[in-house]
C-alpha atoms as a PDB file:
ATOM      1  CA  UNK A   1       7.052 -11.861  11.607  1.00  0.00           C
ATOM      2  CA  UNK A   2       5.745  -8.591  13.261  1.00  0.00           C
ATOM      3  CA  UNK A   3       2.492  -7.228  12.823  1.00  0.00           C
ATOM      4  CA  UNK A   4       0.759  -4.589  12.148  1.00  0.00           C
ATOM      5  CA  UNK A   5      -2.776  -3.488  13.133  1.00  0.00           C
ATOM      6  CA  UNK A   6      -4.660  -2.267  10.493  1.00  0.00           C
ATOM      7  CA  UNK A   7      -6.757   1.223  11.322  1.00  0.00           C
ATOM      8  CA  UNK A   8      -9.710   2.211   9.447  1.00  0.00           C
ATOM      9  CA  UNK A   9     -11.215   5.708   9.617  1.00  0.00           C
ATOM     10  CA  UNK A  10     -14.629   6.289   8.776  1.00  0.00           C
ATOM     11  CA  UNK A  11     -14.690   8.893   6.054  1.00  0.00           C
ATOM     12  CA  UNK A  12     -16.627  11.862   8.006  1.00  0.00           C
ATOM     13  CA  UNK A  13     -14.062  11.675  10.995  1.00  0.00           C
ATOM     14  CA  UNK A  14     -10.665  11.896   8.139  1.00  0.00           C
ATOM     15  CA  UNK A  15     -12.702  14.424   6.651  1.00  0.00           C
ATOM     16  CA  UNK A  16     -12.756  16.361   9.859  1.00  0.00           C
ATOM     17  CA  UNK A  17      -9.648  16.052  10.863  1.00  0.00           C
ATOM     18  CA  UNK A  18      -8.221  17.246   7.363  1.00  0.00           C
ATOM     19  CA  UNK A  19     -10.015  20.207   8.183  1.00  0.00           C
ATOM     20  CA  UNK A  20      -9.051  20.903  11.539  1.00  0.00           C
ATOM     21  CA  UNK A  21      -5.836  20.372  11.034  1.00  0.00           C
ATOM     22  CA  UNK A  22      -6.008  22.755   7.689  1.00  0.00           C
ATOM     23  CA  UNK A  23      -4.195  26.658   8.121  1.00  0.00           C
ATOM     24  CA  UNK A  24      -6.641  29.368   8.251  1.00  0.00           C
ATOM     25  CA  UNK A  25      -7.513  29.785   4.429  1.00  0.00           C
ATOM     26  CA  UNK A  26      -6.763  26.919   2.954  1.00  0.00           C
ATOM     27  CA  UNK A  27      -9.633  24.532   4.204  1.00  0.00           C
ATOM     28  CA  UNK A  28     -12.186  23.639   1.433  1.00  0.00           C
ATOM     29  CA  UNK A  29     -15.364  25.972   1.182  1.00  0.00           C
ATOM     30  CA  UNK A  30     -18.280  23.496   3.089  1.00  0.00           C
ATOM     31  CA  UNK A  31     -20.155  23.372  -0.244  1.00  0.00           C
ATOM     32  CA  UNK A  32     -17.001  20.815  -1.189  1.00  0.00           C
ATOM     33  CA  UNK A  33     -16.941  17.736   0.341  1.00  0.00           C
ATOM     34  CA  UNK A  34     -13.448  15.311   0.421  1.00  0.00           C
ATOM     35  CA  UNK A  35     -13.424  12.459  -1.821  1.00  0.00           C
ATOM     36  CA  UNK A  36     -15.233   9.176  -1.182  1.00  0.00           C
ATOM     37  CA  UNK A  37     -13.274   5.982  -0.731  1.00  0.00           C
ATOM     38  CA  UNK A  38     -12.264   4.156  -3.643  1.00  0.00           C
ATOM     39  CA  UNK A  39     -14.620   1.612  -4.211  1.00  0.00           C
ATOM     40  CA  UNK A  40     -12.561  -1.754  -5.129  1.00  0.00           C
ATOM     41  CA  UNK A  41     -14.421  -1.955  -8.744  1.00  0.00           C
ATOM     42  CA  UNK A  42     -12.655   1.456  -9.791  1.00  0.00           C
ATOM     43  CA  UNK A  43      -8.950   0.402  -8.648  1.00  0.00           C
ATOM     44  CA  UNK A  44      -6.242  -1.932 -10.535  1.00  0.00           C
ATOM     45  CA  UNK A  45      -3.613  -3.387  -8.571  1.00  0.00           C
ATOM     46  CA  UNK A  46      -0.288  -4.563 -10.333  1.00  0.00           C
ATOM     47  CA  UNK A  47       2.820  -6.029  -8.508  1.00  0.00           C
ATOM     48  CA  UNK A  48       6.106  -7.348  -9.816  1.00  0.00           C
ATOM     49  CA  UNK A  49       9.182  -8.144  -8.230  1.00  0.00           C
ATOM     50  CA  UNK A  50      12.247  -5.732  -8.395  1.00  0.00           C
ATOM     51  CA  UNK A  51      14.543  -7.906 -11.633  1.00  0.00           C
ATOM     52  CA  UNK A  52      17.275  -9.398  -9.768  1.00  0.00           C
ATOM     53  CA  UNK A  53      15.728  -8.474  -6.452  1.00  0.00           C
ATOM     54  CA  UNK A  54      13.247 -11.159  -5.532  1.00  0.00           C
ATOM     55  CA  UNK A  55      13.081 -10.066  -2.147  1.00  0.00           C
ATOM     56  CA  UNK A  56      11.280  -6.873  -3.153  1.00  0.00           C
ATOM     57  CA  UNK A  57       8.343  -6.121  -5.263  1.00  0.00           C
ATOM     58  CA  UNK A  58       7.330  -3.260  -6.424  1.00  0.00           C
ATOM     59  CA  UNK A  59       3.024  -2.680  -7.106  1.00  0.00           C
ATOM     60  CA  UNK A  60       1.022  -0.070  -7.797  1.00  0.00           C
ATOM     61  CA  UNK A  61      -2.977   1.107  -7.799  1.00  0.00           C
ATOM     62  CA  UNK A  62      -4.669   3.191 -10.627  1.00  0.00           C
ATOM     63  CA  UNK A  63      -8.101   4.717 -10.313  1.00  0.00           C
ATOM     64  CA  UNK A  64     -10.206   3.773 -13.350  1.00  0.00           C
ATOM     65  CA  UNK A  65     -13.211   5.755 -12.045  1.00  0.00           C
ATOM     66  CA  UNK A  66     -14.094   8.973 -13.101  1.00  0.00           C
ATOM     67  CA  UNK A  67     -13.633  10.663 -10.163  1.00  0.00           C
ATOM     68  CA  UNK A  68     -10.787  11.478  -7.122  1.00  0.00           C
ATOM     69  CA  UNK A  69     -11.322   9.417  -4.495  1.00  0.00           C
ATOM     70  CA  UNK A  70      -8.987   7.866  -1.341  1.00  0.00           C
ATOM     71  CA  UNK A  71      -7.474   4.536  -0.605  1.00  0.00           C
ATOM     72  CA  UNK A  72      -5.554   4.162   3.050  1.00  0.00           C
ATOM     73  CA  UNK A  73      -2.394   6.192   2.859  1.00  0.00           C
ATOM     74  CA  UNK A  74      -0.635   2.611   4.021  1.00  0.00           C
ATOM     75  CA  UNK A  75      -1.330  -0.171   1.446  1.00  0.00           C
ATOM     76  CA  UNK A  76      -1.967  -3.492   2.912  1.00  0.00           C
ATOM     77  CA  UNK A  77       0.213  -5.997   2.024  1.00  0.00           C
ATOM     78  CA  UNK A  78      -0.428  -9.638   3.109  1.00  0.00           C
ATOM     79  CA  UNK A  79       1.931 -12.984   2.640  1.00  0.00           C
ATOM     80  CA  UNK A  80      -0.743 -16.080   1.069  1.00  0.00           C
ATOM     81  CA  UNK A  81      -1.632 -17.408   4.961  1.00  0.00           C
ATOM     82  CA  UNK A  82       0.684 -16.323   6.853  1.00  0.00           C
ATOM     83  CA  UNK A  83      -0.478 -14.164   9.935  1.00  0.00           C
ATOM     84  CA  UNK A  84       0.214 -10.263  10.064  1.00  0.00           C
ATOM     85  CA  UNK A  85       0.790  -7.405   7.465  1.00  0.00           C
ATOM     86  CA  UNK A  86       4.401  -5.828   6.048  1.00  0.00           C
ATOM     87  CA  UNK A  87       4.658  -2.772   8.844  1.00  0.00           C
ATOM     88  CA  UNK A  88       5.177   0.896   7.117  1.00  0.00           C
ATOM     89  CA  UNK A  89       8.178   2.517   6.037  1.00  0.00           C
ATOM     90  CA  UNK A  90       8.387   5.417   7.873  1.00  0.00           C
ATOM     91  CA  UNK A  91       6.226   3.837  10.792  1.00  0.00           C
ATOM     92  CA  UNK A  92       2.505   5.803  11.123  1.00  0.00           C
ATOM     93  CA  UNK A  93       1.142   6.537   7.879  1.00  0.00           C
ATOM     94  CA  UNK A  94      -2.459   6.316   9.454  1.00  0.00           C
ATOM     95  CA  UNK A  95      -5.011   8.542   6.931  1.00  0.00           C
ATOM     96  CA  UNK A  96      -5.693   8.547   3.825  1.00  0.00           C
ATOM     97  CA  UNK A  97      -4.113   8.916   0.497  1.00  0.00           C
ATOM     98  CA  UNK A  98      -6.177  11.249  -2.658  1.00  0.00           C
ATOM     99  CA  UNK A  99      -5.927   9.534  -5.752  1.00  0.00           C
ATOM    100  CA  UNK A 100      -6.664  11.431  -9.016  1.00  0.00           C
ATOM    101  CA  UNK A 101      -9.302   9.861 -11.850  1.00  0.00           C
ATOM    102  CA  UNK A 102      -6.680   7.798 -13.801  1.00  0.00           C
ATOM    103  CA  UNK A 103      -3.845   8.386 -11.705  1.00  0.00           C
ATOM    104  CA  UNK A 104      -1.684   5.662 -10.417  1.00  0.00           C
ATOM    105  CA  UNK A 105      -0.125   5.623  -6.555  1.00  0.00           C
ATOM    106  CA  UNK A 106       3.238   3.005  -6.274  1.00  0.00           C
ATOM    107  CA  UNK A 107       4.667   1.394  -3.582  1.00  0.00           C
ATOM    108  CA  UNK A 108       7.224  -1.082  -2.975  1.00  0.00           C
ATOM    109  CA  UNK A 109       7.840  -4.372  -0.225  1.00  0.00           C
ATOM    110  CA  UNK A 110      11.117  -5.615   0.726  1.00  0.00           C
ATOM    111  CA  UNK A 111      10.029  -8.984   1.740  1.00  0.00           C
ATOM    112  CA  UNK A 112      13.339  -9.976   4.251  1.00  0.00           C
ATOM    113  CA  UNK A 113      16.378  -8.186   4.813  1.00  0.00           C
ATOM    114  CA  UNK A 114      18.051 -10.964   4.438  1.00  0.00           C
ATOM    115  CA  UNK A 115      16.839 -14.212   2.966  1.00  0.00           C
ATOM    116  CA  UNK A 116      19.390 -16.476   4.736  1.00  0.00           C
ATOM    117  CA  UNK A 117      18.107 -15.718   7.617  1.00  0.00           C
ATOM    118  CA  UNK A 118      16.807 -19.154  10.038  1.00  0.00           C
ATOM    119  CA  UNK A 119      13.495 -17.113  10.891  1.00  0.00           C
ATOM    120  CA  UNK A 120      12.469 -16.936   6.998  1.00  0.00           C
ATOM    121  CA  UNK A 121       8.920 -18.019   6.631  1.00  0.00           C
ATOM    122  CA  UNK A 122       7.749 -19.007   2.825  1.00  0.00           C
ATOM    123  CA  UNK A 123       4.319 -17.854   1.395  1.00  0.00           C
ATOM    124  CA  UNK A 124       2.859 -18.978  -2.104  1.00  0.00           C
ATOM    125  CA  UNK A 125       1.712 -15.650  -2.739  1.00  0.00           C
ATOM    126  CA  UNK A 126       1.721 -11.652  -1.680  1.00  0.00           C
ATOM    127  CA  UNK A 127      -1.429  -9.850  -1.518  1.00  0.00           C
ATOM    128  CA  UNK A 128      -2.149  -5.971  -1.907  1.00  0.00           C
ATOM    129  CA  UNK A 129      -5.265  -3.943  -0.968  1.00  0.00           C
ATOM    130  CA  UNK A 130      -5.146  -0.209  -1.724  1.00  0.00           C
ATOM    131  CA  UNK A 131      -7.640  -0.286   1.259  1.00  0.00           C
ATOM    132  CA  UNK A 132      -7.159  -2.452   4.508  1.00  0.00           C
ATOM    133  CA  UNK A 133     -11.558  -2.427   4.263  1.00  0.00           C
ATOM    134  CA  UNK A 134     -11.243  -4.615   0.744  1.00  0.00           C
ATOM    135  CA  UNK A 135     -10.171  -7.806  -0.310  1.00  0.00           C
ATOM    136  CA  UNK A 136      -7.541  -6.339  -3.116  1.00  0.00           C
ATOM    137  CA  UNK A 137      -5.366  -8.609  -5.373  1.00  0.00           C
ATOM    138  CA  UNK A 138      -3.337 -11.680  -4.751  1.00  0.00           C
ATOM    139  CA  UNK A 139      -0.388 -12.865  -7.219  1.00  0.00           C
ATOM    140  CA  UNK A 140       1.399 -15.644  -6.667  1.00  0.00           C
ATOM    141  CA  UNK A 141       5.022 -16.202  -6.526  1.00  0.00           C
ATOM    142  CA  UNK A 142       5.353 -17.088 -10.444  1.00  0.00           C
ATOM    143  CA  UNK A 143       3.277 -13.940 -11.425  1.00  0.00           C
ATOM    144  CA  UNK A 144       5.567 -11.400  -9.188  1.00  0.00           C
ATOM    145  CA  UNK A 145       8.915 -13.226 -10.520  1.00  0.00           C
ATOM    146  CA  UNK A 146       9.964 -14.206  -7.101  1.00  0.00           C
ATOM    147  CA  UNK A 147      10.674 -17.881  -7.933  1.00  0.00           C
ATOM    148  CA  UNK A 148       8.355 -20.850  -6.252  1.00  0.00           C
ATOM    149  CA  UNK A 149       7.691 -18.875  -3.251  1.00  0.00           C
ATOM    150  CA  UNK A 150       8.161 -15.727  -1.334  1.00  0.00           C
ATOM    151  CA  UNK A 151      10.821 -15.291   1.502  1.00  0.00           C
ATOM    152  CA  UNK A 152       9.050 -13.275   3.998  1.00  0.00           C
ATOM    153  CA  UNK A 153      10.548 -12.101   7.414  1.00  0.00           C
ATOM    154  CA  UNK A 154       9.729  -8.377   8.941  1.00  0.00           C
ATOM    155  CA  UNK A 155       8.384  -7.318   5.886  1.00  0.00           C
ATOM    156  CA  UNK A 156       8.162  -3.018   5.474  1.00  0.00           C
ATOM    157  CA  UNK A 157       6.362  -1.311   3.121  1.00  0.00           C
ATOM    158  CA  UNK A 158       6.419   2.006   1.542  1.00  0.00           C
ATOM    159  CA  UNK A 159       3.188   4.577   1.959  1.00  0.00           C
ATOM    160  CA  UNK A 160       1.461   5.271  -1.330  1.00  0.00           C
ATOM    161  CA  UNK A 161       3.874   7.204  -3.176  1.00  0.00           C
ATOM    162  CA  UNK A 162       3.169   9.552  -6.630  1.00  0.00           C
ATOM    163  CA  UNK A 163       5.989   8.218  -8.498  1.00  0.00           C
ATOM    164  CA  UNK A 164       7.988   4.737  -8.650  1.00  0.00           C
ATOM    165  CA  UNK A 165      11.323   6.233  -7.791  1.00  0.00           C
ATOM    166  CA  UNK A 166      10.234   8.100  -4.860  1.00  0.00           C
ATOM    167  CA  UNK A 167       8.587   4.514  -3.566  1.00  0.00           C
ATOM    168  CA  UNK A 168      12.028   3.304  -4.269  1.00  0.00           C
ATOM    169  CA  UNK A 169      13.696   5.760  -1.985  1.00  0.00           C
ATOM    170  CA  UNK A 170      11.359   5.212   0.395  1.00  0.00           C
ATOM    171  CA  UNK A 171      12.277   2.117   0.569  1.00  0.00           C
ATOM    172  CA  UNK A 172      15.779   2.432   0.260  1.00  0.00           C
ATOM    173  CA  UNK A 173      16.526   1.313  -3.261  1.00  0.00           C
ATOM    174  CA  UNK A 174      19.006   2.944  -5.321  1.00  0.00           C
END
């Protein structure tokens, strides 16, 4: 399985860099500061696998708080005890991603390309963090629909994406 190495950028520094990198007129007035990171309590995670597609589950994050704040722009998804983290789809996605009060952020996982493969490693569960800093949700095989276990080989995931269908053409899916 490949791995990835999970980045974390201290919320002054992204905050910075937004700036900087901002055209002339369109970076915030320095009363306004960027969001804070999500703090775990304010987020719900939900995953499901794609119906007739158990090698791909779809999941999403809402914030419950009353306020904007940002999760990592890449969701971290991890297979029960298995070693290493799906890799994004397109590869970077380092930053974060702004998530509205009450808005929900999908994403999607193809688990293996192909699930005949020799290589195919088996994990009792999938786990997703909206943040690569928190512990996030696990659900097990039976929960996500994927039968006893999940086939897991080069797993990619999606970025955070504002709507399910464009997380499904990120990932490829009809």
């Amino acid at each position: 399985m490949r791995f990835r190495t999970v980045h974390t950028v201290p919320v002054l520094a992204a905050s910075a860099a937004l700036l900087l990198a901002a055209a002339p007129g369109q970076a915030a007035p320095r009363h306004q500061s960027a969001p804070a990171r999500c703090a775990e309590k304010a987020l719900t995670l939900h995953a499901k696998a794609v119906r007739g597609k158990t090698t791909v589950v779809r999941f999403s994050v809402t914030n419950s708080g009353s306020r904007a704040c940002l999760v990592d722009r890449v969701p971290t998804i991890t297979f029960g005890d298995l070693d290493g983290a799906a890799l994004p789809t397109p590869e970077g996605g380092r930053g974060t991603y702004r998530l509205d009060a009450g808005k929900t952020a999908y994403g999607a996982v193809r688990t293996i390309e192909n699930p005949s493969d020799p290589e195919t490693r088996r994990s009792p569960s999938i786990g997703v963090s909206a943040s690569a800093s928190q512990w996030g949700r696990s659900f097990s095989a039976a929960q996500l629909g994927t039968g006893r276990d999940v086939r897991v080989w080069e797993p990619v995931t999606t970025w955070w994406q504002p709507t399910r269908a464009k997380a499904d053409k990120a990932l490829g899916l009809g």
